[in-house]
N, C-alpha and C. Protein backbone atom coordinates (compact mmCIF):
# COMPACT_ATOMS: atom_id res chain seq x y z
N UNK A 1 1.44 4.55 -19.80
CA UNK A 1 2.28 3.78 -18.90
C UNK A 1 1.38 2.88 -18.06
N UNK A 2 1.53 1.37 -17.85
CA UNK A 2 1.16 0.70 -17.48
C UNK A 2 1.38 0.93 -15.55
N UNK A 3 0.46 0.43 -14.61
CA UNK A 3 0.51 1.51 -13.30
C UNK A 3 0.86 -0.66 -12.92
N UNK A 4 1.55 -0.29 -11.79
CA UNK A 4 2.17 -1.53 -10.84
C UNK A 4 1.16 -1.87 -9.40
N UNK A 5 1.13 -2.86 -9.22
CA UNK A 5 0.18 -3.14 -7.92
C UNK A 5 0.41 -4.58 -7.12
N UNK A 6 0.48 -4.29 -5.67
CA UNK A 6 0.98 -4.92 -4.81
C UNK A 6 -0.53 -5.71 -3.54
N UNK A 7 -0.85 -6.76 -3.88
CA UNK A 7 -1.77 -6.99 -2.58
C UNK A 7 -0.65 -7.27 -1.66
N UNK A 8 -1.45 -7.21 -0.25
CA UNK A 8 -0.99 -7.15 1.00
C UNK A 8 -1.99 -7.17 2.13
N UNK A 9 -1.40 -7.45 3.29
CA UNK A 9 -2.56 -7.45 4.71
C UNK A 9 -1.77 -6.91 5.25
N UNK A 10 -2.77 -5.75 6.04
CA UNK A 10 -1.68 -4.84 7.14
C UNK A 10 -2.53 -4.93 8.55
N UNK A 11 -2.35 -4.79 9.42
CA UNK A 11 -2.68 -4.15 10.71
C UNK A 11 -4.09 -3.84 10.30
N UNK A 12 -5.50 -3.94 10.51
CA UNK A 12 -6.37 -2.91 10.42
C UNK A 12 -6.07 -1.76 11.04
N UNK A 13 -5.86 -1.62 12.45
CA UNK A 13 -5.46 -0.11 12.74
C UNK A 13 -4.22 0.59 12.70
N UNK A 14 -3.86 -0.16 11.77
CA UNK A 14 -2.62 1.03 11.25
C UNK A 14 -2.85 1.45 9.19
N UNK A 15 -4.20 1.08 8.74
CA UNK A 15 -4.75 1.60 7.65
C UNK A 15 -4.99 2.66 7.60
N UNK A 16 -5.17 3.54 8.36
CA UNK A 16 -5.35 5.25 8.34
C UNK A 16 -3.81 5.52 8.23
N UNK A 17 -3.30 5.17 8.92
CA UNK A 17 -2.15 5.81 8.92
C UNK A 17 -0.83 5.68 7.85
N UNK A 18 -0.83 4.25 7.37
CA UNK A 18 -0.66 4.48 6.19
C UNK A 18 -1.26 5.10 4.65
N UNK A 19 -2.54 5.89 5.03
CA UNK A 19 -3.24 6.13 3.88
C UNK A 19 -2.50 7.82 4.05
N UNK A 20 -2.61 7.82 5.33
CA UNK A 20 -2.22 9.60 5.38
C UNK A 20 -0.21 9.81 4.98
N UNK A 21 0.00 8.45 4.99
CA UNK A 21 1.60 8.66 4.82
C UNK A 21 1.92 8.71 3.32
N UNK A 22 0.72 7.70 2.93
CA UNK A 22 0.97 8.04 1.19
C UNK A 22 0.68 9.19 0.57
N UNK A 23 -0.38 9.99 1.48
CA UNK A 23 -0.86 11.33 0.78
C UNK A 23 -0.01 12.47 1.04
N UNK A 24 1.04 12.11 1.99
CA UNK A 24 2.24 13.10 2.07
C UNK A 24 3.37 12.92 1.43
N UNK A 25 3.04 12.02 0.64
CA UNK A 25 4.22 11.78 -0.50
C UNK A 25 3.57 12.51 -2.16
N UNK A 26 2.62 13.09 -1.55
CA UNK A 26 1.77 13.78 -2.85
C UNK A 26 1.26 12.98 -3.96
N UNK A 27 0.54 11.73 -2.81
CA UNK A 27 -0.24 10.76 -3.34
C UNK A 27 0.62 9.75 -4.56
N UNK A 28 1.57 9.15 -3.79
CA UNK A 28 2.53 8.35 -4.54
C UNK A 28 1.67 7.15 -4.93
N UNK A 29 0.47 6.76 -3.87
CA UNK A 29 -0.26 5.38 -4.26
C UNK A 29 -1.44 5.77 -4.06
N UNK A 30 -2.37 4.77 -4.73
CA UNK A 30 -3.76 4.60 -4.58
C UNK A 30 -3.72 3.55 -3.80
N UNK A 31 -4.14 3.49 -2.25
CA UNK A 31 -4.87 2.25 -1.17
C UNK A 31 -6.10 1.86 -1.56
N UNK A 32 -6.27 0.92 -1.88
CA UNK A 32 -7.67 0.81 -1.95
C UNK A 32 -8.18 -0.67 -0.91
N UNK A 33 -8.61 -0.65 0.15
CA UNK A 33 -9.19 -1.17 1.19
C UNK A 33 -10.29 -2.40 0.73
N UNK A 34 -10.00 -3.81 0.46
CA UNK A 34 -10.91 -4.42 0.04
C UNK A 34 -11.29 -5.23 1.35
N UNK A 35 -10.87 -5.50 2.42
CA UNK A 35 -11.51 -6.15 3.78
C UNK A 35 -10.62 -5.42 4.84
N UNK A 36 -11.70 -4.17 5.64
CA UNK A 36 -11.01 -3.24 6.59
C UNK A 36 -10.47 -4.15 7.82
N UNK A 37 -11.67 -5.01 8.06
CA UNK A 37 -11.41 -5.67 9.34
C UNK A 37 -10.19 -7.18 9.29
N UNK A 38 -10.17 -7.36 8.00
CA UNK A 38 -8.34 -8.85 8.16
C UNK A 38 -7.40 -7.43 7.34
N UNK A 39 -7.35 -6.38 7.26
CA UNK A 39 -6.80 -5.44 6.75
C UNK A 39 -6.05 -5.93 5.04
N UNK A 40 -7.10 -6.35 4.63
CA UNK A 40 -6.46 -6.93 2.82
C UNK A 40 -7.07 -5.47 2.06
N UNK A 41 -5.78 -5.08 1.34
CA UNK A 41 -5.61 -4.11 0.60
C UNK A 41 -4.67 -3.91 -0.24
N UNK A 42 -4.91 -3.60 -1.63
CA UNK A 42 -4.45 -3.48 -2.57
C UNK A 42 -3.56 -1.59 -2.84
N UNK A 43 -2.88 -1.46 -3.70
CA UNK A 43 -1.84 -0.61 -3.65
C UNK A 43 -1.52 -0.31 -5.22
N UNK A 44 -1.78 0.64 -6.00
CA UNK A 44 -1.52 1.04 -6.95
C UNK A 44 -0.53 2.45 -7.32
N UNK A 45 0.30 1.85 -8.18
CA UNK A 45 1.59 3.29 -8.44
C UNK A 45 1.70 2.82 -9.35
N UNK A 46 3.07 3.65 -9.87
CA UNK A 46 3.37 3.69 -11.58
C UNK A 46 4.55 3.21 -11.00
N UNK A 47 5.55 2.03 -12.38
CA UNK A 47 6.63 1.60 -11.85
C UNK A 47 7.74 1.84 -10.94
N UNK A 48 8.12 3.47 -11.76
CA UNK A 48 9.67 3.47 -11.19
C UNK A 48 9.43 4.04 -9.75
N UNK A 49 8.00 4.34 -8.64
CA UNK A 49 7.83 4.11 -7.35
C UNK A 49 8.01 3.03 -6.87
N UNK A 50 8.46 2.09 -7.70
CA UNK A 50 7.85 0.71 -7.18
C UNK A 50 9.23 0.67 -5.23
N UNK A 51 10.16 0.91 -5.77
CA UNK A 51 11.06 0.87 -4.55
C UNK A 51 10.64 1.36 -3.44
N UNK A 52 10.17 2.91 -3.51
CA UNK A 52 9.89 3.54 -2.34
C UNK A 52 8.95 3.14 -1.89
N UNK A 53 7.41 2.42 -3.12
CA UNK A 53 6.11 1.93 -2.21
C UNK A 53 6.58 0.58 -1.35
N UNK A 54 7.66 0.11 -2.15
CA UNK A 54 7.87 -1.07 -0.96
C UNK A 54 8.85 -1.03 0.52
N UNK A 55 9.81 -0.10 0.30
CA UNK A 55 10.28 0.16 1.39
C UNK A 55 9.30 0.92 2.50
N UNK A 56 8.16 1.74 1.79
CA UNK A 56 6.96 2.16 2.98
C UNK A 56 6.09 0.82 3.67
N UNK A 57 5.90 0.11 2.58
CA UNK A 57 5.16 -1.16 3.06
C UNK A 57 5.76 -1.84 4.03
N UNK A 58 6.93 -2.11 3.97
CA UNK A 58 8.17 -3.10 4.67
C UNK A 58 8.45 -1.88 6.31
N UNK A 59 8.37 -1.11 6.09
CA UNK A 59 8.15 -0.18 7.37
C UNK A 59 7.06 -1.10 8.65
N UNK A 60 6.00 -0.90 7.60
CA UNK A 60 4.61 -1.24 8.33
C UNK A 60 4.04 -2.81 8.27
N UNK A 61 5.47 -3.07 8.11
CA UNK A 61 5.58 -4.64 8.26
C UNK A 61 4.31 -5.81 7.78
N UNK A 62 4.12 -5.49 6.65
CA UNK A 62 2.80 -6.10 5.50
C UNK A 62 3.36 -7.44 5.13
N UNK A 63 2.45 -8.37 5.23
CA UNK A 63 2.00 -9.56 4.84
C UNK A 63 1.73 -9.20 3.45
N UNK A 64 2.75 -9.18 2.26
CA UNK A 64 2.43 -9.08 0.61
C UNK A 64 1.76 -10.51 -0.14
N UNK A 65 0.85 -10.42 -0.61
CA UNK A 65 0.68 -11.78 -1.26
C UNK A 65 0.79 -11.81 -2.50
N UNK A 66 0.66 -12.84 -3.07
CA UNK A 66 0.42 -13.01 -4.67
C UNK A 66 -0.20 -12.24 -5.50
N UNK A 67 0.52 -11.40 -6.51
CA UNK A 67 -0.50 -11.15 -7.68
C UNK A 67 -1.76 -11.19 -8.32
C-alpha cells in the first residue's frame, strides 16, 4: 500500500505537541521535522487516515502547502 503525505508549517512551539498527539493515536503518522525553527514539516500515513490526519492538522491550524 502506497503511504499518503501532507507538507505543512505549524507553530514551532506547538511541534512537540503535536508529535505527542500523534503517538496517542498509536502512531497514526510519521512527523518528520525538516526546519524546527519556520516549523516546515512533513507528515506521513497510509490513505484511509487521510481524514483524521487532516482534521488533527486543521485543529492546530497548519499552513498545508503543495505536494
Amino acid at each position: 500500500m502506497k503511504g499518503s503525505l501532507f507538507k505543512f508549517i505549524i507553530e514551532p512551539s506547538k511541534i512537540a505537541f503535536l508529535k505527542f498527539i500523534l503517538e496517542g493515536y498509536d502512531h497514526l503518522a510519521i512527523l518528520t521535522i525538516l526546519d524546527p525553527h519556520k516549523g516546515f514539516c512533513t507528515i506521513s500515513f497510509y490513505p484511509k487516515e487521510k481524514e483524521l490526519v487532516q482534521e488533527i492538522l486543521q485543529d492546530f491550524r497548519v499552513e498545508f502547502l503543495e505536494n
